[in-house]
Protein backbone atom coordinates (compact mmCIF):
# COMPACT_ATOMS: atom_id res chain seq x y z
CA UNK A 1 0.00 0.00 0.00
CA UNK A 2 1.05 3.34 -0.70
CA UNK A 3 1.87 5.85 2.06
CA UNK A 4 0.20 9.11 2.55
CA UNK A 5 2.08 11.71 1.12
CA UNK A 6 1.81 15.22 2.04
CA UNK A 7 3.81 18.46 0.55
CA UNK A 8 5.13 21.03 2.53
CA UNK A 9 6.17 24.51 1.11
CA UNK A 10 8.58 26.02 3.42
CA UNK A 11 8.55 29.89 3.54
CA UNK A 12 8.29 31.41 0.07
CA UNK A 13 7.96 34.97 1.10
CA UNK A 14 8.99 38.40 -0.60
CA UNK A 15 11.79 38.81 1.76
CA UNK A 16 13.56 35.53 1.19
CA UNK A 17 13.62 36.51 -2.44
CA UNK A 18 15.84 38.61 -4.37
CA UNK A 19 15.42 42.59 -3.14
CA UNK A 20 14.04 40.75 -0.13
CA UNK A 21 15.06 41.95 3.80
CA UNK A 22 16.82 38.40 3.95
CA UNK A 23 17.09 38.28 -0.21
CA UNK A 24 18.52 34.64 -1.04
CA UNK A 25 20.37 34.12 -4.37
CA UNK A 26 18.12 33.01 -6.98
CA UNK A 27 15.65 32.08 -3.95
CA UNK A 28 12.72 33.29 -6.66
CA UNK A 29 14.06 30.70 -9.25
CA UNK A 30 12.61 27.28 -7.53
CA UNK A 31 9.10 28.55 -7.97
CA UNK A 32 8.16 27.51 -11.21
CA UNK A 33 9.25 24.03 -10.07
CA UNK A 34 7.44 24.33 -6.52
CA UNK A 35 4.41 25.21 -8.55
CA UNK A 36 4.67 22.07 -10.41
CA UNK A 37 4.88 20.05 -7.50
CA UNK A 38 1.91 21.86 -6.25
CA UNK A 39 -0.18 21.22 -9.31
CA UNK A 40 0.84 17.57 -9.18
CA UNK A 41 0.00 17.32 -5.17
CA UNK A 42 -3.07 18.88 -5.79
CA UNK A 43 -4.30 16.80 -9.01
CA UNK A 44 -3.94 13.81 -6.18
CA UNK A 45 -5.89 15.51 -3.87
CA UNK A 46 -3.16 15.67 -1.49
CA UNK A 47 -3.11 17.69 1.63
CA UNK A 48 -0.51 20.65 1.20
CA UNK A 49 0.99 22.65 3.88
CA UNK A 50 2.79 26.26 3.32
CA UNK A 51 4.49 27.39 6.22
CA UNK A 52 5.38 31.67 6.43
CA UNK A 53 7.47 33.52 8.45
CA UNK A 54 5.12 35.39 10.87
CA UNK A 55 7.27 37.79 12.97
CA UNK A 56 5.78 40.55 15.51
CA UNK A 57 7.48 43.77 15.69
CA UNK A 58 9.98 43.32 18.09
CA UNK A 59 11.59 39.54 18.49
CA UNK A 60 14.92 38.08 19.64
CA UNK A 61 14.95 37.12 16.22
CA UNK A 62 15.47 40.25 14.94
CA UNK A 63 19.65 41.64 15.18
CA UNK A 64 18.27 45.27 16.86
CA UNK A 65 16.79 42.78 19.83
CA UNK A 66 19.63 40.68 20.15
CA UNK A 67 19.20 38.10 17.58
CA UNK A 68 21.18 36.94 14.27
CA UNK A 69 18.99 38.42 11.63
CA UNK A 70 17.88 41.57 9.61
CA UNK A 71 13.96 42.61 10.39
CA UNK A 72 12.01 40.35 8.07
CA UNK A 73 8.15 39.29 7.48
CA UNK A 74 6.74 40.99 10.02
CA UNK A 75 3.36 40.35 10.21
CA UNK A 76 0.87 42.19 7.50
CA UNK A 77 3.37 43.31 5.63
CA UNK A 78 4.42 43.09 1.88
CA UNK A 79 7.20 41.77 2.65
CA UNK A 80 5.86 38.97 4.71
CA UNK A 81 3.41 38.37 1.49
CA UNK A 82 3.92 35.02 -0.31
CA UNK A 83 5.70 35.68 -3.39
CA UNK A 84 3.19 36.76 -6.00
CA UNK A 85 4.22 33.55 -8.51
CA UNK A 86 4.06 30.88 -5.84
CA UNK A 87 0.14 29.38 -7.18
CA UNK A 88 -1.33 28.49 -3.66
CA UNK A 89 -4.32 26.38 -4.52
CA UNK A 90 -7.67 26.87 -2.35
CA UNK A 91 -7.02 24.03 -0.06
CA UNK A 92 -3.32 24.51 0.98
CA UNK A 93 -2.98 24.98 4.55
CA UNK A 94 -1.47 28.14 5.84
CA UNK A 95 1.01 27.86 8.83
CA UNK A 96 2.78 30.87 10.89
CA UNK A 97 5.46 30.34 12.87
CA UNK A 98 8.23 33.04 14.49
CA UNK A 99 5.03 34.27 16.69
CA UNK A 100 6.83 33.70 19.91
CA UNK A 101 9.39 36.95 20.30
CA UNK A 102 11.21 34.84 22.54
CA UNK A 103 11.83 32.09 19.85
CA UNK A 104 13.34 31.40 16.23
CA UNK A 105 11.08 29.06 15.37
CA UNK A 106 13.21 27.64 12.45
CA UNK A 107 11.18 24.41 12.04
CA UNK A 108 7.43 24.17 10.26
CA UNK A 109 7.45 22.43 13.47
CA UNK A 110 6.68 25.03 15.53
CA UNK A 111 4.43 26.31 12.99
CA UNK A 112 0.31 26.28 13.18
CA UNK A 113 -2.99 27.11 11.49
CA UNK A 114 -5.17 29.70 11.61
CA UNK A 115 -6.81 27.43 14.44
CA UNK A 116 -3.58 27.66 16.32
CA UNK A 117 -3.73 23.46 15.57
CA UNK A 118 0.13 22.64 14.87
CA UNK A 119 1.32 20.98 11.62
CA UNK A 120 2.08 17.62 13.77
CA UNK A 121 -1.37 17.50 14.39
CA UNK A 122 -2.39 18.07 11.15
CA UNK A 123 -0.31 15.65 9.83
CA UNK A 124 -1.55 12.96 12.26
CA UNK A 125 -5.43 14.22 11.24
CA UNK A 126 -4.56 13.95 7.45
CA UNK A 127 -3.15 10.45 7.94
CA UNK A 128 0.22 11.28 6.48
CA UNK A 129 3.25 9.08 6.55
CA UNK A 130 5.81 10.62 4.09
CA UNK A 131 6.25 14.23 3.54
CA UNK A 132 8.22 15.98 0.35
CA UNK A 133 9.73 19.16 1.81
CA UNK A 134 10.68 22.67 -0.37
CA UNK A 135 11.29 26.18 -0.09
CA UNK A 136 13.55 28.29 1.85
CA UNK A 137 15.62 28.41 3.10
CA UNK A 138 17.81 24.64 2.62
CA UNK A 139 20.12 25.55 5.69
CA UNK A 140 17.73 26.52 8.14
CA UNK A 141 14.03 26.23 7.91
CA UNK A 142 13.72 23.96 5.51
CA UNK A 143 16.78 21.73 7.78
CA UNK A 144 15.01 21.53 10.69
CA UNK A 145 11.70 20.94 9.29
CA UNK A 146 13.14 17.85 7.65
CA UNK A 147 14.84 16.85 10.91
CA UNK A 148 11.80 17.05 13.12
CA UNK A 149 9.90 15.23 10.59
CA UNK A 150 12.37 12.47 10.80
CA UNK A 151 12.58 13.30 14.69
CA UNK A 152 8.46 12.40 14.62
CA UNK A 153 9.16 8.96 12.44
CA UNK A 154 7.79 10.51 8.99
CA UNK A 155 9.77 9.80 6.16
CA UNK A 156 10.95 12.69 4.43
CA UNK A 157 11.91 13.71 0.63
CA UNK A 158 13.92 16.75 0.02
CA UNK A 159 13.43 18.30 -3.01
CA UNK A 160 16.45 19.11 -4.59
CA UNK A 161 15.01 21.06 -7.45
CA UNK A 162 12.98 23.20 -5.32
CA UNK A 163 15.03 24.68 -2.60
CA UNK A 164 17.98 27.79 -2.24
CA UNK A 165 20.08 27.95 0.80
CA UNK A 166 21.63 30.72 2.72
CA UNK A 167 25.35 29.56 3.31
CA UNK A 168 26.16 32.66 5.65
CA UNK A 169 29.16 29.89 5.21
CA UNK A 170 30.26 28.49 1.54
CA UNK A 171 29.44 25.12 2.68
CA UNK A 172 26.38 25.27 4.52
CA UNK A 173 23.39 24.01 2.98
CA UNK A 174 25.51 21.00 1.06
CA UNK A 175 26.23 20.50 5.20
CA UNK A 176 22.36 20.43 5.65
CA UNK A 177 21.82 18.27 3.15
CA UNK A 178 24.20 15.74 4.01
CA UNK A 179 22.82 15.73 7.77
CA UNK A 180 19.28 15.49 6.61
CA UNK A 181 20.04 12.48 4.54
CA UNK A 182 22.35 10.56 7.25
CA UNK A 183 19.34 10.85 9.59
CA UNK A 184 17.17 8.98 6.60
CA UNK A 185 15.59 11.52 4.22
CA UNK A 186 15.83 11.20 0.35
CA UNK A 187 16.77 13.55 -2.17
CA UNK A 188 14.59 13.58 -4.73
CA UNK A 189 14.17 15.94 -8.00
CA UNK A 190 10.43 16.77 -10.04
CA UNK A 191 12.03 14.32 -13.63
CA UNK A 192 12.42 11.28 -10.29
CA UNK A 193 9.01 12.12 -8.91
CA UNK A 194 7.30 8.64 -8.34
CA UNK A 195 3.39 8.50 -9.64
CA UNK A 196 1.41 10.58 -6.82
């Protein structure tokens, strides 16, 4: 029997894309592919879960308060806005996460709906057994999403096609990658995709 799969869409917002707060390279280039794993997810009537940065005002995420990065996606902003290419079909699930000022909140983890119900939940409510996991950015939300999947006992597929990294150092998201994958995920890429 097959096992449930679910896509998850890991922060494609304006400021994670070039001229962005936090602008990655070429971070605006994966979406045509993300949209084609969203039509394909979607022609399967398969549950699909976008997470979004969801700042307030003043976090320790933020440098100014003590944290590591620029002000980004505060809430009801543009900037926080998905990016205007990304198609979001009807039935994708919104989750925030980066709420809690005292938190990062890297992982989709830590992320909920608009009922405050958390995507573990979800996932357990949806039946879901493997997740495929894209977006932004490879080195740090889209790691530890993967790793607290694994962490829960999904199985996880990274989508190699469909994610930008960081790499405040050289070497970092090929370092993400390679932890992901000792801890059990697969890489996989859209031409590889098995039938959904």
């Amino acid at each position: 029997m097959m096992l449930k799969r679910a896509l998850l869409i890991v922060d494609m917002q304006n400021d994670f894309c070039p001229k962005g707060a936090l602008g990655i390279k070429e971070g605006d280039k994966i979406i045509p592919v993300i949209n084609k794993y969203i039509k394909i997810f979607s022609k399967a009537s398969l549950p699909i879960f976008i997470t979004r940065d969801w700042h307030p005002k003043v976090t320790k995420h933020f440098k100014q308060f003590g944290g590591v990065w620029p002000k980004h996606c505060v809430q009801n902003t543009k900037s926080a806005a998905f990016h205007p290419d990304l198609n979001i079909p009807k039935n994708a699930i919104i989750l925030s996460k980066g709420m809690d000022p005292e938190k990062d909140s890297y992982s989709a983890f830590q992320a909920s709906d608009s009922n405050g119900t958390e995507l573990f939940n979800l996932l357990k409510i949806f039946g879901v057994e493997e997740i495929y996991i894209g977006g932004l950015a490879t080195d740090y939300c889209v790691r530890w999403s993967s790793l607290d999947a694994l962490k829960h006992g999904f199985k996880v597929k990274v989508l190699m096609d469909a994610i930008k990294g960081v790499n405040l150092k050289p070497r970092d998201s090929d370092e993400a990658i390679e932890e992901i994958v000792s801890r059990g995920a697969k890489k996989i890429t859209f031409d590889k995709l098995p039938k959904i």
